[in-house]
N, C-alpha and C. Protein backbone atom coordinates (compact mmCIF):
# COMPACT_ATOMS: atom_id res chain seq x y z
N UNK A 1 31.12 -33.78 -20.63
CA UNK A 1 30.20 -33.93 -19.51
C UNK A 1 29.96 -32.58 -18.85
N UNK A 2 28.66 -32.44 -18.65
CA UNK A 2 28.47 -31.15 -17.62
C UNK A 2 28.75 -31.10 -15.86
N UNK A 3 29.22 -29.90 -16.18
CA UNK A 3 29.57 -29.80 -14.64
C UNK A 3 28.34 -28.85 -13.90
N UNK A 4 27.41 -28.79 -14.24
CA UNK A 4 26.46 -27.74 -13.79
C UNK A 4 24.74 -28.78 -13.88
N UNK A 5 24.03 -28.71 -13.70
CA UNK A 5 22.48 -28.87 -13.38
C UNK A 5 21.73 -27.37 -13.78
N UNK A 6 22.03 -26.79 -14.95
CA UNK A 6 21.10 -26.00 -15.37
C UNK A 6 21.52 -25.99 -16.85
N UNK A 7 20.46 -25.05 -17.55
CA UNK A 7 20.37 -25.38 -18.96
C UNK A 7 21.50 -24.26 -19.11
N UNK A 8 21.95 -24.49 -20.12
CA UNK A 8 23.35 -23.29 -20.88
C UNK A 8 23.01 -22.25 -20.92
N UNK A 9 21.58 -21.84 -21.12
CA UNK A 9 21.36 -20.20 -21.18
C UNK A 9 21.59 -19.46 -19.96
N UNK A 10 21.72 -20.18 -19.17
CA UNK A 10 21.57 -19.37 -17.59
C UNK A 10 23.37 -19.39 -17.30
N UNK A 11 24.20 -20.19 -17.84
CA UNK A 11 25.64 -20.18 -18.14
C UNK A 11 26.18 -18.59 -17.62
N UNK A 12 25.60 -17.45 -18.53
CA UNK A 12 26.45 -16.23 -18.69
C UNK A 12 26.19 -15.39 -17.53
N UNK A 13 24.69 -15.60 -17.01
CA UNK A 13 24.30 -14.93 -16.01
C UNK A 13 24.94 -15.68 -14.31
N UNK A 14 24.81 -16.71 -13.98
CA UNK A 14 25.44 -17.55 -13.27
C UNK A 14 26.98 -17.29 -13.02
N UNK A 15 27.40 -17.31 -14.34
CA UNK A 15 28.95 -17.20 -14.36
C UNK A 15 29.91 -15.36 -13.47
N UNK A 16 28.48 -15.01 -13.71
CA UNK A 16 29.07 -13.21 -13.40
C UNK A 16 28.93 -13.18 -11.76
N UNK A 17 28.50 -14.57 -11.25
CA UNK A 17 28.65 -14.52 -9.46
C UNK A 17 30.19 -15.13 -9.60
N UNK A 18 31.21 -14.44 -9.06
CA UNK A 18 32.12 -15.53 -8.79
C UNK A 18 32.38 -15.85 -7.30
N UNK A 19 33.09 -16.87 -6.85
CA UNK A 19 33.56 -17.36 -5.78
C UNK A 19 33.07 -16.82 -4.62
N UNK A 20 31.79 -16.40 -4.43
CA UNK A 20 30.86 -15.06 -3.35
C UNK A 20 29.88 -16.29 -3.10
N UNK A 21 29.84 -16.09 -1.53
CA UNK A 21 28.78 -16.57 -0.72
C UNK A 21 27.22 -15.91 -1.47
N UNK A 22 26.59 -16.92 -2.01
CA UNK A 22 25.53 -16.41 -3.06
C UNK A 22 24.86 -15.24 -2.06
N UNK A 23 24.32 -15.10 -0.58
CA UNK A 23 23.46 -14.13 0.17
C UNK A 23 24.55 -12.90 0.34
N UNK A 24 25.89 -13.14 0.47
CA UNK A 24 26.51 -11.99 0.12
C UNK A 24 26.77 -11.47 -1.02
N UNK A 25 26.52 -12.02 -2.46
CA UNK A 25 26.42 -11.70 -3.75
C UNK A 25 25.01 -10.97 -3.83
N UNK A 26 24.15 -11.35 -3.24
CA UNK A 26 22.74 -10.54 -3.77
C UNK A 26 22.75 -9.43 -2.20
N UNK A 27 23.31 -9.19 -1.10
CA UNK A 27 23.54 -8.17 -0.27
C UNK A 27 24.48 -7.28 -1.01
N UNK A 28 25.87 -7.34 -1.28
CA UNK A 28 26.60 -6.71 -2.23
C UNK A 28 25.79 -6.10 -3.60
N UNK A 29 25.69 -6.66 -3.97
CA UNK A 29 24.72 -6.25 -5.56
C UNK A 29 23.57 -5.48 -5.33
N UNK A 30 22.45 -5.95 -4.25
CA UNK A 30 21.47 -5.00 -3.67
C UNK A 30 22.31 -3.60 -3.50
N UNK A 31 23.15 -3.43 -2.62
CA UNK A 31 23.83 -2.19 -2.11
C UNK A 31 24.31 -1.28 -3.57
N UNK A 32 24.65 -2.05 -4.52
CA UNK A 32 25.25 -1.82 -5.60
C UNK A 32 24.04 -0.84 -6.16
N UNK A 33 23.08 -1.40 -6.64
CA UNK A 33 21.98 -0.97 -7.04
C UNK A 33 21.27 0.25 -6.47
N UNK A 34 21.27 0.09 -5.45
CA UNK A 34 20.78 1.08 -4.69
C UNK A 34 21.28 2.53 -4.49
N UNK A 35 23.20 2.11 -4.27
CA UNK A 35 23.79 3.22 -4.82
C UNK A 35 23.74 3.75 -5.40
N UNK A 36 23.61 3.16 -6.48
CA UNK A 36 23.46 4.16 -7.96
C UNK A 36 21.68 4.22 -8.45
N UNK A 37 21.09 4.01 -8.15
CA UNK A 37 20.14 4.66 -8.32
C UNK A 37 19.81 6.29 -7.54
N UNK A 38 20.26 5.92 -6.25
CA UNK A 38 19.86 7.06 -5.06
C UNK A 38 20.81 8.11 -5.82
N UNK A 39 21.86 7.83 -6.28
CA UNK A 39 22.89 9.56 -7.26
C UNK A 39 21.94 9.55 -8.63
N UNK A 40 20.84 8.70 -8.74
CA UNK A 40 20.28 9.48 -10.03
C UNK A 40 19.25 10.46 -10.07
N UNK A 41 19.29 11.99 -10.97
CA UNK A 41 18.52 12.52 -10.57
C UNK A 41 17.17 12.57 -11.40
N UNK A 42 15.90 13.39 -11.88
CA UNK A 42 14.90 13.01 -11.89
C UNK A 42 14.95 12.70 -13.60
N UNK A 43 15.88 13.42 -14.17
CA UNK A 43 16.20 13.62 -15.91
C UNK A 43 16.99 12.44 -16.05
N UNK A 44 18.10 11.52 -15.38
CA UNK A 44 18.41 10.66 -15.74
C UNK A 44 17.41 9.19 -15.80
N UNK A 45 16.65 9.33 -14.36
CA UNK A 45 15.89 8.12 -14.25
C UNK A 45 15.21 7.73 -15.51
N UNK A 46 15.05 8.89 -16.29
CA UNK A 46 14.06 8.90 -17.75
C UNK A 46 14.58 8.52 -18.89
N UNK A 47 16.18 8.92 -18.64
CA UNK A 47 17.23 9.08 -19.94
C UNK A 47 16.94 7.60 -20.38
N UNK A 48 16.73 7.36 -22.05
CA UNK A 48 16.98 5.88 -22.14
C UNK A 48 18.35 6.85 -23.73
N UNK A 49 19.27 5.80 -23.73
CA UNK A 49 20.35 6.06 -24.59
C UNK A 49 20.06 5.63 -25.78
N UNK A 50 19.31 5.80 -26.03
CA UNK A 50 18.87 5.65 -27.53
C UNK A 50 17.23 5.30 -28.10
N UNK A 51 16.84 5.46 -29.25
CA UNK A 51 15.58 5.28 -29.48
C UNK A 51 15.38 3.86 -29.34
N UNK A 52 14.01 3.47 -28.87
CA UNK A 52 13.70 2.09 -28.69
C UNK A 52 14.45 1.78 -27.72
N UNK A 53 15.01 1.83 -26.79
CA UNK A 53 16.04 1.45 -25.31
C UNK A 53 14.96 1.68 -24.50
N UNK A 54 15.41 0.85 -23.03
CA UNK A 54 14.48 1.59 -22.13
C UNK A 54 14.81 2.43 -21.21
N UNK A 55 14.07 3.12 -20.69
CA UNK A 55 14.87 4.04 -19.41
C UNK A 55 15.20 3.86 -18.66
N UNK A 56 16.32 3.93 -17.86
CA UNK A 56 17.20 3.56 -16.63
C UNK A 56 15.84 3.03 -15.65
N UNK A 57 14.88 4.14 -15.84
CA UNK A 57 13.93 3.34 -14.59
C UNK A 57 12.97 2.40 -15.49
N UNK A 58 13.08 2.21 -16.74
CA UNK A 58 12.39 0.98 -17.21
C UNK A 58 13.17 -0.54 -16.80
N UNK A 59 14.46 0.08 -16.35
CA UNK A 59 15.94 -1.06 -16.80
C UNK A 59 15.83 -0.98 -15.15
N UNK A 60 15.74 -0.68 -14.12
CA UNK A 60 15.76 -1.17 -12.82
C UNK A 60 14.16 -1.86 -12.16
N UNK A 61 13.47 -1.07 -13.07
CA UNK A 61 12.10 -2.07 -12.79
C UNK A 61 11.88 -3.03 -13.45
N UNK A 62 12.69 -3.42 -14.62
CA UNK A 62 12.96 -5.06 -15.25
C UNK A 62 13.29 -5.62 -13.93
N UNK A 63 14.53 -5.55 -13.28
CA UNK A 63 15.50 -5.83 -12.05
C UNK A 63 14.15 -6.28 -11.48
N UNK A 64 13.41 -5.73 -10.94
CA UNK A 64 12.67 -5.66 -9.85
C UNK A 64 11.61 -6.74 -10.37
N UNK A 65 11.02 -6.54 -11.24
CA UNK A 65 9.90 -7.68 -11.96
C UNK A 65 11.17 -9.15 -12.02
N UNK A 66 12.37 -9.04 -12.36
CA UNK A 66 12.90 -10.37 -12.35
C UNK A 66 12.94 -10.87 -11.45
N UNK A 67 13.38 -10.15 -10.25
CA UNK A 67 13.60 -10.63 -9.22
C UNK A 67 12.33 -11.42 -8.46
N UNK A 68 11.29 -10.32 -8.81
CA UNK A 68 10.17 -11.18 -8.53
C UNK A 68 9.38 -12.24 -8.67
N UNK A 69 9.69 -12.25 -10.03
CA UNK A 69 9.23 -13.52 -10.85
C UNK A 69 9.99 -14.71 -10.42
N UNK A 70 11.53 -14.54 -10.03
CA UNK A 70 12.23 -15.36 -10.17
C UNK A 70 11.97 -16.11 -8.32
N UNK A 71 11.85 -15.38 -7.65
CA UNK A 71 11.30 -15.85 -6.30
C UNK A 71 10.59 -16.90 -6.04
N UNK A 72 8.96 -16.69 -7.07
CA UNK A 72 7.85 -17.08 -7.09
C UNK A 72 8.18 -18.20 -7.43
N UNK A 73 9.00 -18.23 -8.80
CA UNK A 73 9.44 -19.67 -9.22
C UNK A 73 10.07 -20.14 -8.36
N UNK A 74 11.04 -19.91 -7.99
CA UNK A 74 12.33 -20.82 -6.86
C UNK A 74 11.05 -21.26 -5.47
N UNK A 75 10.31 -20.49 -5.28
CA UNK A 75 9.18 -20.91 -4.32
C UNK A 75 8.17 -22.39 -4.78
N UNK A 76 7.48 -22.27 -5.49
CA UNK A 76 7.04 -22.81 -6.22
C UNK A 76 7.64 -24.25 -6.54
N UNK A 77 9.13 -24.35 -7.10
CA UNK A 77 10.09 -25.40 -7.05
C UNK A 77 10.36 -26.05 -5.69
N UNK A 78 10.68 -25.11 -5.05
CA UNK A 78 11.06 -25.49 -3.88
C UNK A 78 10.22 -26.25 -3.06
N UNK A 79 9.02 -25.43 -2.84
CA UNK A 79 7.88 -26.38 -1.96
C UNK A 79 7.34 -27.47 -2.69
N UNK A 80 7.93 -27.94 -3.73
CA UNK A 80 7.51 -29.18 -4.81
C UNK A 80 6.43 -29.32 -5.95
N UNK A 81 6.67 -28.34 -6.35
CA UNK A 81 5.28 -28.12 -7.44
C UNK A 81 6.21 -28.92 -8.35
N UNK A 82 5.45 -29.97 -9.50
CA UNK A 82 6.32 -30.28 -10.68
C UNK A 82 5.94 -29.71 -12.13
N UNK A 83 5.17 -28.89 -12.05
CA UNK A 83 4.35 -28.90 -13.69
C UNK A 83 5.40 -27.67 -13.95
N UNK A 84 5.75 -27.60 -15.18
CA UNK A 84 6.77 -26.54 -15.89
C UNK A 84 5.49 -25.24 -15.81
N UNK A 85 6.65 -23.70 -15.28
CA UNK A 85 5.69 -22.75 -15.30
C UNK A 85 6.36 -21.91 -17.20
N UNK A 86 5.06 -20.91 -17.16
CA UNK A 86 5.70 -20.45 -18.55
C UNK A 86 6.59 -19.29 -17.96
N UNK A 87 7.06 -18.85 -19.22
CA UNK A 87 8.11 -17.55 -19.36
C UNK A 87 7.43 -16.14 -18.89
N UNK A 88 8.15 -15.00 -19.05
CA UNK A 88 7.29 -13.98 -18.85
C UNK A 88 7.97 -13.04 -20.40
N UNK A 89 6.89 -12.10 -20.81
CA UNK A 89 7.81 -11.28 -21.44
C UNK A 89 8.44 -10.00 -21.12
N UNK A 90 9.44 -9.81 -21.02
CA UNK A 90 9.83 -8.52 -20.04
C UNK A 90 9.67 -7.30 -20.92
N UNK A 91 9.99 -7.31 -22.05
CA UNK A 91 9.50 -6.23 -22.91
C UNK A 91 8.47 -5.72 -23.04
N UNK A 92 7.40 -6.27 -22.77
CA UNK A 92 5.84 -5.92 -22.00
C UNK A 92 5.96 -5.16 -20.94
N UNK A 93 6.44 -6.22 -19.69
CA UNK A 93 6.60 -5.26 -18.48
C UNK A 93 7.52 -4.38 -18.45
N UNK A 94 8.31 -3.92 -19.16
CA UNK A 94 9.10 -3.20 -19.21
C UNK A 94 8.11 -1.47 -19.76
N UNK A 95 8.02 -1.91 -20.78
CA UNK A 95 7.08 -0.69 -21.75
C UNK A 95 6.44 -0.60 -20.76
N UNK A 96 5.42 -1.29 -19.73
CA UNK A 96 4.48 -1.03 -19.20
C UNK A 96 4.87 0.00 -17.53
N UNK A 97 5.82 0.25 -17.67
CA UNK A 97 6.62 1.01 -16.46
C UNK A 97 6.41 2.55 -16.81
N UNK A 98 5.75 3.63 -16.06
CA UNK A 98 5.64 4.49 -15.97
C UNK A 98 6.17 5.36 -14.88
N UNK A 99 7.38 5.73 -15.85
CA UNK A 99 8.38 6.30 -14.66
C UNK A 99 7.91 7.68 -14.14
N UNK A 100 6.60 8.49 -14.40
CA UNK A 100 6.31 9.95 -13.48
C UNK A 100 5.27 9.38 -12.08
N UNK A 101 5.10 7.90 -12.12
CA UNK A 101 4.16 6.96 -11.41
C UNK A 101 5.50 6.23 -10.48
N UNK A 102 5.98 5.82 -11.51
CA UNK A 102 6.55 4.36 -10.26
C UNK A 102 8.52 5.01 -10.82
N UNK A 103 8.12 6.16 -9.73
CA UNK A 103 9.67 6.76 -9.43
C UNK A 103 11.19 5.99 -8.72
N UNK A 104 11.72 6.79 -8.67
CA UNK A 104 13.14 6.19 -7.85
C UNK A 104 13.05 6.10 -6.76
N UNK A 105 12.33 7.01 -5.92
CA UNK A 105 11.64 6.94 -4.45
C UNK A 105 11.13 5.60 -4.27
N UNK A 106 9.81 5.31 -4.86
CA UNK A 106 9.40 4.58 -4.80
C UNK A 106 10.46 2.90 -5.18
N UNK A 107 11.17 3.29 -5.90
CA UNK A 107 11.54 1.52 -6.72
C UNK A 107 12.59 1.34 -5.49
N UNK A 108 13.12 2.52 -4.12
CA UNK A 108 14.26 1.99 -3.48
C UNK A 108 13.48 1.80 -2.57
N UNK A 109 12.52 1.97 -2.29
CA UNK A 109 10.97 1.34 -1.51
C UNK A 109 11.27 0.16 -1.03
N UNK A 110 10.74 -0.17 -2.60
CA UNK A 110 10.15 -1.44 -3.25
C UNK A 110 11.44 -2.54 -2.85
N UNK A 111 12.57 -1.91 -3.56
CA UNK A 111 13.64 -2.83 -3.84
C UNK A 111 14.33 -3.21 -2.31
N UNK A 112 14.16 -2.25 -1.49
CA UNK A 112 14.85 -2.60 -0.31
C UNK A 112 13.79 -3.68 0.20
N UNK A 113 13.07 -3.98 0.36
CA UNK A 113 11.64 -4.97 1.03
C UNK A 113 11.86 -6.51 -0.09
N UNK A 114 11.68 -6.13 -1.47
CA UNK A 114 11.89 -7.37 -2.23
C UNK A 114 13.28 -8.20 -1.70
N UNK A 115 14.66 -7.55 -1.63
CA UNK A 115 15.82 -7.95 -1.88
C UNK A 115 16.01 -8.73 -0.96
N UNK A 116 15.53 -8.06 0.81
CA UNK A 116 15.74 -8.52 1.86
C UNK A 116 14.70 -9.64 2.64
N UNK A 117 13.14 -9.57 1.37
CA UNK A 117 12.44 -10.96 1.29
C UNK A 117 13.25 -12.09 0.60
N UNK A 118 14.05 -11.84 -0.46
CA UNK A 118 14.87 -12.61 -1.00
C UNK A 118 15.61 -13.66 -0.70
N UNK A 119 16.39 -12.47 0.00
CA UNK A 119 17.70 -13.46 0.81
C UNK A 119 17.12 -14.17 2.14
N UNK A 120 15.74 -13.69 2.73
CA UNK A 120 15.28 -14.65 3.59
C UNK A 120 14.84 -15.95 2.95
N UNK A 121 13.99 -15.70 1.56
CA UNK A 121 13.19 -16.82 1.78
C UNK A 121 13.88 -18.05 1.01
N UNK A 122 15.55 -17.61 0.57
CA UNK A 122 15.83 -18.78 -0.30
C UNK A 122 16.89 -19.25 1.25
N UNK A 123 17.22 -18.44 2.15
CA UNK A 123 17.47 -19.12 3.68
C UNK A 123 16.78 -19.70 3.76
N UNK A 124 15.36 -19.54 4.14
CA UNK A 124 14.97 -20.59 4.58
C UNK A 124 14.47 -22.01 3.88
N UNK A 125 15.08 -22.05 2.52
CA UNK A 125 15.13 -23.64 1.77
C UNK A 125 16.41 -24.54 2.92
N UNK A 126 15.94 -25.46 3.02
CA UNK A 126 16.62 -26.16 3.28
C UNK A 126 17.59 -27.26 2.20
N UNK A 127 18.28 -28.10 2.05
CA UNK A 127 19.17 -28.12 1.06
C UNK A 127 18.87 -29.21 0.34
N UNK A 128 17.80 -30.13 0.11
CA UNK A 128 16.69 -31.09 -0.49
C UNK A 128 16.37 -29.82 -1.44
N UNK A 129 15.45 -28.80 -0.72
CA UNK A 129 14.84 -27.94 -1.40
C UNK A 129 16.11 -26.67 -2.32
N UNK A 130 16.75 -26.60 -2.00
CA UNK A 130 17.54 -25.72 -2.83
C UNK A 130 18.22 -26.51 -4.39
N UNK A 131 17.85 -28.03 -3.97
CA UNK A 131 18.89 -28.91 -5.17
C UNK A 131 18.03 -29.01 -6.33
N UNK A 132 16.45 -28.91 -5.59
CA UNK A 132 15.15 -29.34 -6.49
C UNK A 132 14.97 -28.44 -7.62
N UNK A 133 15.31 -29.13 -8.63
CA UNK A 133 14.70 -28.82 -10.49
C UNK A 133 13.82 -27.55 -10.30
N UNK A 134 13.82 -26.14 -11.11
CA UNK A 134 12.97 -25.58 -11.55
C UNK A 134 12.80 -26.01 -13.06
N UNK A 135 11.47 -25.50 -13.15
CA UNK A 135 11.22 -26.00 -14.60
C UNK A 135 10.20 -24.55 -15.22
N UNK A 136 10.84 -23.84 -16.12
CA UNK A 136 10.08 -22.59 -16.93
C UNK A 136 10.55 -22.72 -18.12
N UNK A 137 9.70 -21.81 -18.52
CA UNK A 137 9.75 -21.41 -20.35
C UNK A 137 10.99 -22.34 -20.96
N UNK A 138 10.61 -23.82 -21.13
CA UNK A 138 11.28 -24.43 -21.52
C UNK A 138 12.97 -24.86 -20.52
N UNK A 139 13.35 -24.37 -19.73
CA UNK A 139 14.54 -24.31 -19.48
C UNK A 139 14.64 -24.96 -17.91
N UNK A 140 15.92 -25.32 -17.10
CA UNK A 140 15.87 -25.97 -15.80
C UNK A 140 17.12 -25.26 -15.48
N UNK A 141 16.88 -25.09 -14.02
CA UNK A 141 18.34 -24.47 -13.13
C UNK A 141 17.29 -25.36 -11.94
N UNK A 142 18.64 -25.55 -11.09
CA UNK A 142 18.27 -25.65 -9.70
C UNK A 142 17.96 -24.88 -8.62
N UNK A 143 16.62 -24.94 -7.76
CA UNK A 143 16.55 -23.69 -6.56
C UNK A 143 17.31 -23.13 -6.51
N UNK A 144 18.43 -23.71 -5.76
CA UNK A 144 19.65 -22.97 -5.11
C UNK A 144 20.35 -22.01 -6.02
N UNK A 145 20.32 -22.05 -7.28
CA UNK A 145 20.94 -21.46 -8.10
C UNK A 145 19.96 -20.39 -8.89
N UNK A 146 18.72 -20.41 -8.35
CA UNK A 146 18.06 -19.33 -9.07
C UNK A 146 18.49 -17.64 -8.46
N UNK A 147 19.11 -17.73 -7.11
CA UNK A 147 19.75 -16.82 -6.18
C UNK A 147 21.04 -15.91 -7.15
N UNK A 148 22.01 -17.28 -7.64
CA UNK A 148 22.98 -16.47 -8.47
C UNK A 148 22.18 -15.90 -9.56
N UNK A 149 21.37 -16.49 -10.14
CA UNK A 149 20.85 -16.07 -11.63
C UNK A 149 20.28 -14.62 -11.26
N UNK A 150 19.69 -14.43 -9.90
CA UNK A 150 18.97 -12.77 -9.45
C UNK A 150 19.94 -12.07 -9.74
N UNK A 151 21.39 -12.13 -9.05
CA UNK A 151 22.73 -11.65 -8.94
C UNK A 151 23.07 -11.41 -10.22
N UNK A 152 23.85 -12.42 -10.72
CA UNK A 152 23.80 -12.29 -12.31
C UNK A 152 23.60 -11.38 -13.10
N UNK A 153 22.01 -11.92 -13.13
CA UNK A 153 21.24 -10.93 -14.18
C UNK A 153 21.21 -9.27 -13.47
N UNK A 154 21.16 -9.37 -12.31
CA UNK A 154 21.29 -8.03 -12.18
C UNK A 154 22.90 -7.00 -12.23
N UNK A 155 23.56 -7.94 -12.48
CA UNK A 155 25.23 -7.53 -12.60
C UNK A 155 25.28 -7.27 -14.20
N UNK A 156 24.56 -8.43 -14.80
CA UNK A 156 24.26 -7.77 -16.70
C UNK A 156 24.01 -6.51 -16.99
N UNK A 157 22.64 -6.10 -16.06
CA UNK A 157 21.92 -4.89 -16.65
C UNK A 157 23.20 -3.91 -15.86
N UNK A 158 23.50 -3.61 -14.46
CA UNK A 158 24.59 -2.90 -13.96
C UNK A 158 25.75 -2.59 -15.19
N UNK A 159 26.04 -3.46 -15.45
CA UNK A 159 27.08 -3.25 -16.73
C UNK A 159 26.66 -2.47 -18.02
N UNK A 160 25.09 -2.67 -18.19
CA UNK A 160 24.96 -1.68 -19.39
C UNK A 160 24.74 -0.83 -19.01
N UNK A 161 23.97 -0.20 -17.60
CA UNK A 161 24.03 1.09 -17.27
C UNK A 161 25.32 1.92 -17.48
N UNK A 162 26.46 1.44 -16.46
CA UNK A 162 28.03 2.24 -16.48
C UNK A 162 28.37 2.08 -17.96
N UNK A 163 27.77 1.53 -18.90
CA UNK A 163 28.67 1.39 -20.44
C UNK A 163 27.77 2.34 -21.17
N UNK A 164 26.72 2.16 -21.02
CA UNK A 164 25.61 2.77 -22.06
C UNK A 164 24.26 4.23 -21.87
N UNK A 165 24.50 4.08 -20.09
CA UNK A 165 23.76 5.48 -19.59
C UNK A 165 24.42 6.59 -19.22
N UNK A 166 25.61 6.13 -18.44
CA UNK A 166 26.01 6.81 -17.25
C UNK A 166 27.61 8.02 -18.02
């Protein structure tokens, strides 16, 4: 029997919040991010570690497009839409990131305004609305839990940076 209300793929990302007040998991993790971007300088933001990889600032503006995407949906769920939305492909938006355009300046901009729309607007679900079904690219998590999945997934990519850039 399952102990969870989301589909298994979201399992690994979910699982990397532990025992953390989810708005202090994505305040913590924001700070996280931010740190280490602000010590990167203009040759690393570019560095990608290998051919076909993307660049640290292709790999924090994924972050930033997820996070966004993932909002819209938990919004969307939340205020009661039922029709399943589709997927996105991030490898698109990813390639499509032009890091001498959309710099580190700019993405701690960006990221400080997204993070702290974030943690407001899944506050203000109330807890009907946080339990309510999302439904995308085939798959279901609950509102409330699309918060860890931001966290999560952004604790994934954190991990390949310190293993694979840094």
């Amino acid at each position: 029997m399952r102990k969870h209300n989301f589909s298994e793929y979201f399992d690994y990302y979910i699982s990397k919040v532990k025992d953390e007040v989810v708005w202090d998991a994505l305040q913590n993790s924001g700070q996280e991010v931010l740190e280490l971007v602000s010590n990167l300088d203009d040759d690393q933001w570019k560095y990608a570690y290998d051919d076909g990889k993307w660049s640290m600032g292709q790999l924090f503006y994924h972050l930033l497009d997820t996070e966004r995407i993932m909002c819209y949906r938990a919004l969307c769920f939340a205020r009661g839409q039922k029709c399943e939305l589709p997927g996105y492909d991030h490898t698109v938006f990813a390639e499509n990131v032009d890091e001498n355009h959309a710099t580190k300046d700019l993405f701690i901009k960006e990221y400080n305004y997204i993070r702290k729309g974030t943690i407001l607007m899944f506050n203000g679900f109330n807890a009907e609305q946080l339990k309510r079904q999302a439904h995308f690219n085939g798959l279901h998590v609950e509102v409330g839990q699309m918060a860890r999945l931001i966290t999560g997934h952004e604790q994934h990519h954190l991990e390949i940076i310190r293993t694979r850039y840094l």
